[in-house]
N, C-alpha and C. Protein backbone atom coordinates (compact mmCIF):
# COMPACT_ATOMS: atom_id res chain seq x y z
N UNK A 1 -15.32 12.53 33.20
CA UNK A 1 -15.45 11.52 32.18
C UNK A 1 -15.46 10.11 32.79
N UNK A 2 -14.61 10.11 33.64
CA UNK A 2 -14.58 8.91 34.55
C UNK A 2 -16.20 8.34 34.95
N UNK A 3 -16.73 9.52 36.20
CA UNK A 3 -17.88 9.42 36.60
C UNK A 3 -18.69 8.55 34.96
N UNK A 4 -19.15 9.27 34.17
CA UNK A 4 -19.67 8.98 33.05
C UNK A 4 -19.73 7.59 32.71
N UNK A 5 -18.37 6.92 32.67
CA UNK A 5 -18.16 5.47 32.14
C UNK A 5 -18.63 4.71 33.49
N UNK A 6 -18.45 5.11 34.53
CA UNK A 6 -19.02 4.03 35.49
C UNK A 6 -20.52 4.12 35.76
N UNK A 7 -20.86 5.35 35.21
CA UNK A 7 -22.28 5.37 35.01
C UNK A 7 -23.00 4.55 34.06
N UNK A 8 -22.23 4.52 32.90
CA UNK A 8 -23.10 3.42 31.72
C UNK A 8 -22.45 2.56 32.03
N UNK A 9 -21.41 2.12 32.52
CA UNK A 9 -21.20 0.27 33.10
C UNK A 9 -22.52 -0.21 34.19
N UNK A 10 -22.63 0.48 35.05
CA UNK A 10 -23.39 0.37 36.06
C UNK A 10 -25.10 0.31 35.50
N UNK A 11 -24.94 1.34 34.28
CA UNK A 11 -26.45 0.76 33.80
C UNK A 11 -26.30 -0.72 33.04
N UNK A 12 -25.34 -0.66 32.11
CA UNK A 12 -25.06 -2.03 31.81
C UNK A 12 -25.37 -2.89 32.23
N UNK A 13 -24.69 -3.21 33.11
CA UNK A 13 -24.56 -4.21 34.26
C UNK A 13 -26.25 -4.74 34.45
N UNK A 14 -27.01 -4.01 34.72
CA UNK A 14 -28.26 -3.57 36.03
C UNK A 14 -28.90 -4.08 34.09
N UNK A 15 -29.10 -3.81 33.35
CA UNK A 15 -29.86 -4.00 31.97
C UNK A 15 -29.63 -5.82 31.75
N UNK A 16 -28.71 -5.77 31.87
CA UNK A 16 -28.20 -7.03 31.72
C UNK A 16 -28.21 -8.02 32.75
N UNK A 17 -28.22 -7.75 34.25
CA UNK A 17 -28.98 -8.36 35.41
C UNK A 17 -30.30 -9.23 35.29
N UNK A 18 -31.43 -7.61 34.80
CA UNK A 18 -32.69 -7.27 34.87
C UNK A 18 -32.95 -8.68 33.89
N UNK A 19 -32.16 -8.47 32.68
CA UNK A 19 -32.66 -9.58 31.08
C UNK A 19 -32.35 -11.32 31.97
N UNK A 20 -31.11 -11.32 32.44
CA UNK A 20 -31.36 -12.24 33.37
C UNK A 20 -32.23 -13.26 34.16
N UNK A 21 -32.45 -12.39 35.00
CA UNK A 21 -33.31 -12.59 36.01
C UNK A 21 -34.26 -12.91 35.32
N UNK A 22 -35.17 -12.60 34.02
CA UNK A 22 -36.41 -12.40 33.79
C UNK A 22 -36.57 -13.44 32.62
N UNK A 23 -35.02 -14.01 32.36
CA UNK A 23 -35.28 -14.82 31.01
C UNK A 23 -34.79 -16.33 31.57
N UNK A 24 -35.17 -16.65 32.54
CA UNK A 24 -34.88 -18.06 32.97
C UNK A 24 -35.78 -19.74 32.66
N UNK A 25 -36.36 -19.24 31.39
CA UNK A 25 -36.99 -20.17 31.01
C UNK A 25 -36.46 -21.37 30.23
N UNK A 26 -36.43 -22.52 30.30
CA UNK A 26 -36.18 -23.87 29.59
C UNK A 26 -36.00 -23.57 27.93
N UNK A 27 -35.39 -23.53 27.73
CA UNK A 27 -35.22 -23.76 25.93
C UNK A 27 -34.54 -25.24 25.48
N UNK A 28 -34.86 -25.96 24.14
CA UNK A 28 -34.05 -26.82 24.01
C UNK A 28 -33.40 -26.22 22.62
N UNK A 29 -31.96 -26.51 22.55
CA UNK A 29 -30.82 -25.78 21.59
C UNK A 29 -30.69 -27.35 20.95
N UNK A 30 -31.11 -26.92 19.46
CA UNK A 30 -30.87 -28.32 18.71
C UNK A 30 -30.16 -27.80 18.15
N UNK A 31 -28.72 -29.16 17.62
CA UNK A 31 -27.73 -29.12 17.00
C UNK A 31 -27.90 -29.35 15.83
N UNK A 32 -27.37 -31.22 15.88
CA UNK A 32 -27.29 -32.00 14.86
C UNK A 32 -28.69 -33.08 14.99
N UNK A 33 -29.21 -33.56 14.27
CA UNK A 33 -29.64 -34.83 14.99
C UNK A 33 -29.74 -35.69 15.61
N UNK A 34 -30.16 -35.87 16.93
CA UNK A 34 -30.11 -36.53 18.44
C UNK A 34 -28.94 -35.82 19.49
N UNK A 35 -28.53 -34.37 18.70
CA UNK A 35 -27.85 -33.90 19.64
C UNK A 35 -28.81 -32.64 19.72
N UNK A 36 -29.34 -32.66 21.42
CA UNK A 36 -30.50 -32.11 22.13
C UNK A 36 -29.93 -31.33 23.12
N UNK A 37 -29.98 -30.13 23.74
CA UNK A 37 -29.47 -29.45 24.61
C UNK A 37 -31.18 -28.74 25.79
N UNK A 38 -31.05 -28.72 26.57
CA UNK A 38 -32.11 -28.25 27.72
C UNK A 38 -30.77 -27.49 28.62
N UNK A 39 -31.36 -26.02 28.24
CA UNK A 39 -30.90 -24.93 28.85
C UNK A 39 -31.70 -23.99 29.06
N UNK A 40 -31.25 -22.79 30.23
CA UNK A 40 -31.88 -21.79 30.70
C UNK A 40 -31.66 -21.01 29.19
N UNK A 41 -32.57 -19.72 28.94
CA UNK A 41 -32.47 -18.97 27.42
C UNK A 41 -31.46 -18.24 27.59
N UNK A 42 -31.30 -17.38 29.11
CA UNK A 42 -29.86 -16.67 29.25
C UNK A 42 -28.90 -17.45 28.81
N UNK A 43 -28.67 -18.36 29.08
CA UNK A 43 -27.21 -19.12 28.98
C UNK A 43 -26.96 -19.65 27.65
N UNK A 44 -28.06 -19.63 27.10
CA UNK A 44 -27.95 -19.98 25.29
C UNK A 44 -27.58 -19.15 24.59
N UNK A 45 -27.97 -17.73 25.22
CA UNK A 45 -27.63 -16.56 24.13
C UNK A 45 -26.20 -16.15 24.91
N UNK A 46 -25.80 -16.26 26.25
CA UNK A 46 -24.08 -16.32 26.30
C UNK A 46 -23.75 -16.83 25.13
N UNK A 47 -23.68 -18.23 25.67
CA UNK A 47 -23.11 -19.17 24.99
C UNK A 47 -22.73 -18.91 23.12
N UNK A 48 -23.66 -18.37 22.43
CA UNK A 48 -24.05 -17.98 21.52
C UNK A 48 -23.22 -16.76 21.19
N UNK A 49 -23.15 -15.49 22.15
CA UNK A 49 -22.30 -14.66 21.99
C UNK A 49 -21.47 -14.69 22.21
N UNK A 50 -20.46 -15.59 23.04
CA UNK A 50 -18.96 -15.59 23.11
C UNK A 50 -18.90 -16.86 22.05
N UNK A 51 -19.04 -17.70 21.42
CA UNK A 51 -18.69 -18.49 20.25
C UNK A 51 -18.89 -17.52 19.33
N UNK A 52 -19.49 -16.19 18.72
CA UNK A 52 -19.48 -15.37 17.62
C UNK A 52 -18.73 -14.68 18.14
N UNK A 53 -17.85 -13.80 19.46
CA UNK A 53 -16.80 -13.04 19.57
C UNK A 53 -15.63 -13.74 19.34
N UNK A 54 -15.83 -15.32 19.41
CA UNK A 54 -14.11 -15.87 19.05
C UNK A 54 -14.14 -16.15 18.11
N UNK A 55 -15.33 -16.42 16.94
CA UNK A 55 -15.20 -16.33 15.46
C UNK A 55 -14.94 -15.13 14.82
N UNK A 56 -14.96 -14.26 15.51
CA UNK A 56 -14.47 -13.01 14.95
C UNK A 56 -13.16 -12.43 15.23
N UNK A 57 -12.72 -12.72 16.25
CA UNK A 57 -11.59 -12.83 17.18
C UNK A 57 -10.52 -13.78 15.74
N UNK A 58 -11.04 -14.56 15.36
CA UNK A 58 -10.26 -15.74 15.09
C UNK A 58 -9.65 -15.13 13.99
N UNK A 59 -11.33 -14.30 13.04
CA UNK A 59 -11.38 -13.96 11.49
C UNK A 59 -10.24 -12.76 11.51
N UNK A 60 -10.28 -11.72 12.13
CA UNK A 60 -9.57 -10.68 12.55
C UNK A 60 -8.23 -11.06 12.78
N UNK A 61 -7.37 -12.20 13.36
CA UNK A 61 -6.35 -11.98 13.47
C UNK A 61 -5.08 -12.39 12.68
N UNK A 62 -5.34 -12.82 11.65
CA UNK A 62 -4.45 -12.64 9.98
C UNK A 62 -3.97 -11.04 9.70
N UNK A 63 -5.52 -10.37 10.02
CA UNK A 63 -4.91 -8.96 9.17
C UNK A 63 -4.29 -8.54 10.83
N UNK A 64 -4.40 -8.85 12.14
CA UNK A 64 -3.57 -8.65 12.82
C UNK A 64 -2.08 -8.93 13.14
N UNK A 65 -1.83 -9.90 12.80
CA UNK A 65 -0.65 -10.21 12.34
C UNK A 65 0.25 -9.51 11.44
N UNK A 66 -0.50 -9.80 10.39
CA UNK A 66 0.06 -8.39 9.52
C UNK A 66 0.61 -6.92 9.73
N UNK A 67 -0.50 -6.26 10.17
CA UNK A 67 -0.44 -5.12 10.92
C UNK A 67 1.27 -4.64 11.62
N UNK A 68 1.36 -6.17 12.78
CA UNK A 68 2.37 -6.43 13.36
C UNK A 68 3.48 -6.58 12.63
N UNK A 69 3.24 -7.44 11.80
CA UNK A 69 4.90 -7.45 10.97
C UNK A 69 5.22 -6.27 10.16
N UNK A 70 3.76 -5.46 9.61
CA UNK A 70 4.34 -4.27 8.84
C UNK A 70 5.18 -3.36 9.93
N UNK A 71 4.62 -3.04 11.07
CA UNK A 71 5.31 -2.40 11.62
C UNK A 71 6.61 -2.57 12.26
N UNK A 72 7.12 -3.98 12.59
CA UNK A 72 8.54 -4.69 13.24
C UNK A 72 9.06 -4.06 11.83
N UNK A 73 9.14 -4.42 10.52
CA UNK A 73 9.75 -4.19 9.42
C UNK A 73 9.79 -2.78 9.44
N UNK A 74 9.07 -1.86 9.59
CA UNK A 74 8.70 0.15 9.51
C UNK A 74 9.78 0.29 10.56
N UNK A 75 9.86 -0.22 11.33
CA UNK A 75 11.04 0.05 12.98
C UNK A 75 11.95 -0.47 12.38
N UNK A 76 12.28 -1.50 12.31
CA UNK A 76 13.77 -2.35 11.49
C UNK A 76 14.50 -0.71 10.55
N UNK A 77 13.87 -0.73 9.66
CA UNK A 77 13.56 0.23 8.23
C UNK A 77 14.72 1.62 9.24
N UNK A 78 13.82 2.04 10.18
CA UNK A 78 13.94 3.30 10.79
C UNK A 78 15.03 3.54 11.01
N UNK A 79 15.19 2.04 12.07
CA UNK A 79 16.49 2.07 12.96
C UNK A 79 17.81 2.04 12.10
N UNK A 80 17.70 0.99 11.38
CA UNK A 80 18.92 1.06 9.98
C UNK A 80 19.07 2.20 9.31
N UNK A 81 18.40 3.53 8.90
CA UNK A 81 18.59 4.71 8.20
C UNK A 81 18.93 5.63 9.44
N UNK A 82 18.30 5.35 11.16
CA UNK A 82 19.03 6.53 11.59
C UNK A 82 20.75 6.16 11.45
N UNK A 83 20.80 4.47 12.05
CA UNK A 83 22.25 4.48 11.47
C UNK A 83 23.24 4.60 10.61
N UNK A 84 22.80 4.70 9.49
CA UNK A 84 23.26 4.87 8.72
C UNK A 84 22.99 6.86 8.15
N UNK A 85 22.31 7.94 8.80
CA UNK A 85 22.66 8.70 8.85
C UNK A 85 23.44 9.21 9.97
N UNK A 86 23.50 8.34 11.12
CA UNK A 86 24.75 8.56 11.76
C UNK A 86 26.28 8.79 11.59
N UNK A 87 26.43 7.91 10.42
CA UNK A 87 27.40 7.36 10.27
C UNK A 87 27.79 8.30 8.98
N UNK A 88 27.15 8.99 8.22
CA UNK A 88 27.07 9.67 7.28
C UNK A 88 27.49 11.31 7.92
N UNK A 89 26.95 11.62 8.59
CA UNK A 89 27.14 12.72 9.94
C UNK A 89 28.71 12.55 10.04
N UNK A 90 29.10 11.38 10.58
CA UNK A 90 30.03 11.12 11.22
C UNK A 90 31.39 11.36 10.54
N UNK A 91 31.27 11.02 9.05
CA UNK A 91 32.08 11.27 7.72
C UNK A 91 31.77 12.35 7.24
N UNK A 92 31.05 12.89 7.71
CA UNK A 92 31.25 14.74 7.35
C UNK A 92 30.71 14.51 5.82
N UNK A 93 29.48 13.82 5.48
CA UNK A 93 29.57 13.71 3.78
C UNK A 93 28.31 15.04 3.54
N UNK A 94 28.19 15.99 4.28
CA UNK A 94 27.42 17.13 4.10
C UNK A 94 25.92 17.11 3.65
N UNK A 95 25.41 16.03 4.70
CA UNK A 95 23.58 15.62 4.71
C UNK A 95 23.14 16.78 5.06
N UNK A 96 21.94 17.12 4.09
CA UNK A 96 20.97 18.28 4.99
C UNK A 96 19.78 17.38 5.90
N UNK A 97 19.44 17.24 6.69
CA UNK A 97 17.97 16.55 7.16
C UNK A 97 17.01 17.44 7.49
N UNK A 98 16.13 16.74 6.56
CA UNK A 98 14.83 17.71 6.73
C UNK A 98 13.58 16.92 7.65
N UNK A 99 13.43 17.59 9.01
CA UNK A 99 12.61 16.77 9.41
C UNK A 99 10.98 16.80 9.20
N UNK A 100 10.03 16.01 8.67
CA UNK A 100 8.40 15.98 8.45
C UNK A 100 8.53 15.12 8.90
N UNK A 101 6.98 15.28 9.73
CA UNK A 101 6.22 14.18 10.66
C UNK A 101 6.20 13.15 8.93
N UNK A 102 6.15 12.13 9.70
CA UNK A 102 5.94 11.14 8.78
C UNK A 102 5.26 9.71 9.71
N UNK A 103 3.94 8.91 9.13
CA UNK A 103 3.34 8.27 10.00
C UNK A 103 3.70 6.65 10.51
N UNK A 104 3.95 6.65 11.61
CA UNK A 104 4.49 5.43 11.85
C UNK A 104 4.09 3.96 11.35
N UNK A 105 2.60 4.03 10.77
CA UNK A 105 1.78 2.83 9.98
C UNK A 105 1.25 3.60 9.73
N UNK A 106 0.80 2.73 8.33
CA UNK A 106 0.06 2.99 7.11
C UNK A 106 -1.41 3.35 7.66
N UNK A 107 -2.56 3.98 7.37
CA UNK A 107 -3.68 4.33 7.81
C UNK A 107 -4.25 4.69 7.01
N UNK A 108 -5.91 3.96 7.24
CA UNK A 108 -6.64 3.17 6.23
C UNK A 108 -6.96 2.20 6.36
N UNK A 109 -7.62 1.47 5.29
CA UNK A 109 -8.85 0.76 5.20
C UNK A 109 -7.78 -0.55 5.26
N UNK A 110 -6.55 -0.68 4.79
CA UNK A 110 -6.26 -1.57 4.62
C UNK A 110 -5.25 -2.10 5.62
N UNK A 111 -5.16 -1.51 6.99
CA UNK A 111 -4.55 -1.81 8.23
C UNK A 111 -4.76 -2.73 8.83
N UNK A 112 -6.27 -3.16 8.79
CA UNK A 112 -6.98 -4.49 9.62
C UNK A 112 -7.21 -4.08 10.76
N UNK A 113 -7.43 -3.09 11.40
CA UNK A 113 -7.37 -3.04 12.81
C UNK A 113 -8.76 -2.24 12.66
């Protein structure tokens, strides 16, 4: 499997070389008015794709956050009921525990991840 992934990096790579090499022509990237840019076309469409991966990056990380605090709170949650069936154990108050997998976060559409 290994072999495999360094195989399609390596074509990657070599696809993305090739577009390179072959797209080095002058473009001008207009902004605003009198703001004029003269660039190679490779470097426009970088440029272009890492400003839309950090707008997405950016949009994405609210429901990441989230995500995060549901789960600090799901652990908090955990840790306080094993103690407190510890302690229940401990007083002999005659708990049965039944153990089911039960999922550590919520899963689904509404996770954000």
């Amino acid at each position: 499997m290994k072999i495999l992934a360094w195989v399609v990096r390596i074509a990657l790579f070599l696809v993305v070389l090739t577009f390179s090499l072959r797209n080095t022509d002058l473009v001008t990237v207009k902004w605003l008015p009198g703001l004029e840019v003269q660039t190679q076309l490779v470097v426009a469409l970088l440029v272009s794709l890492l400003i839309g991966a950090v707008f997405a990056w950016i949009s994405l990380l609210p429901s990441w956050l989230k995500a995060k605090r549901i789960a600090s709170v799901a652990s908090k949650n955990v840790e306080r009921l094993e103690r407190e069936l510890s302690q229940m154990k401990s007083q002999g108050a005659g708990v049965v525990v039944v153990e089911e997998p039960v999922p550590a976060l919520p899963i689904g559409p509404s996770h954000g991840i």
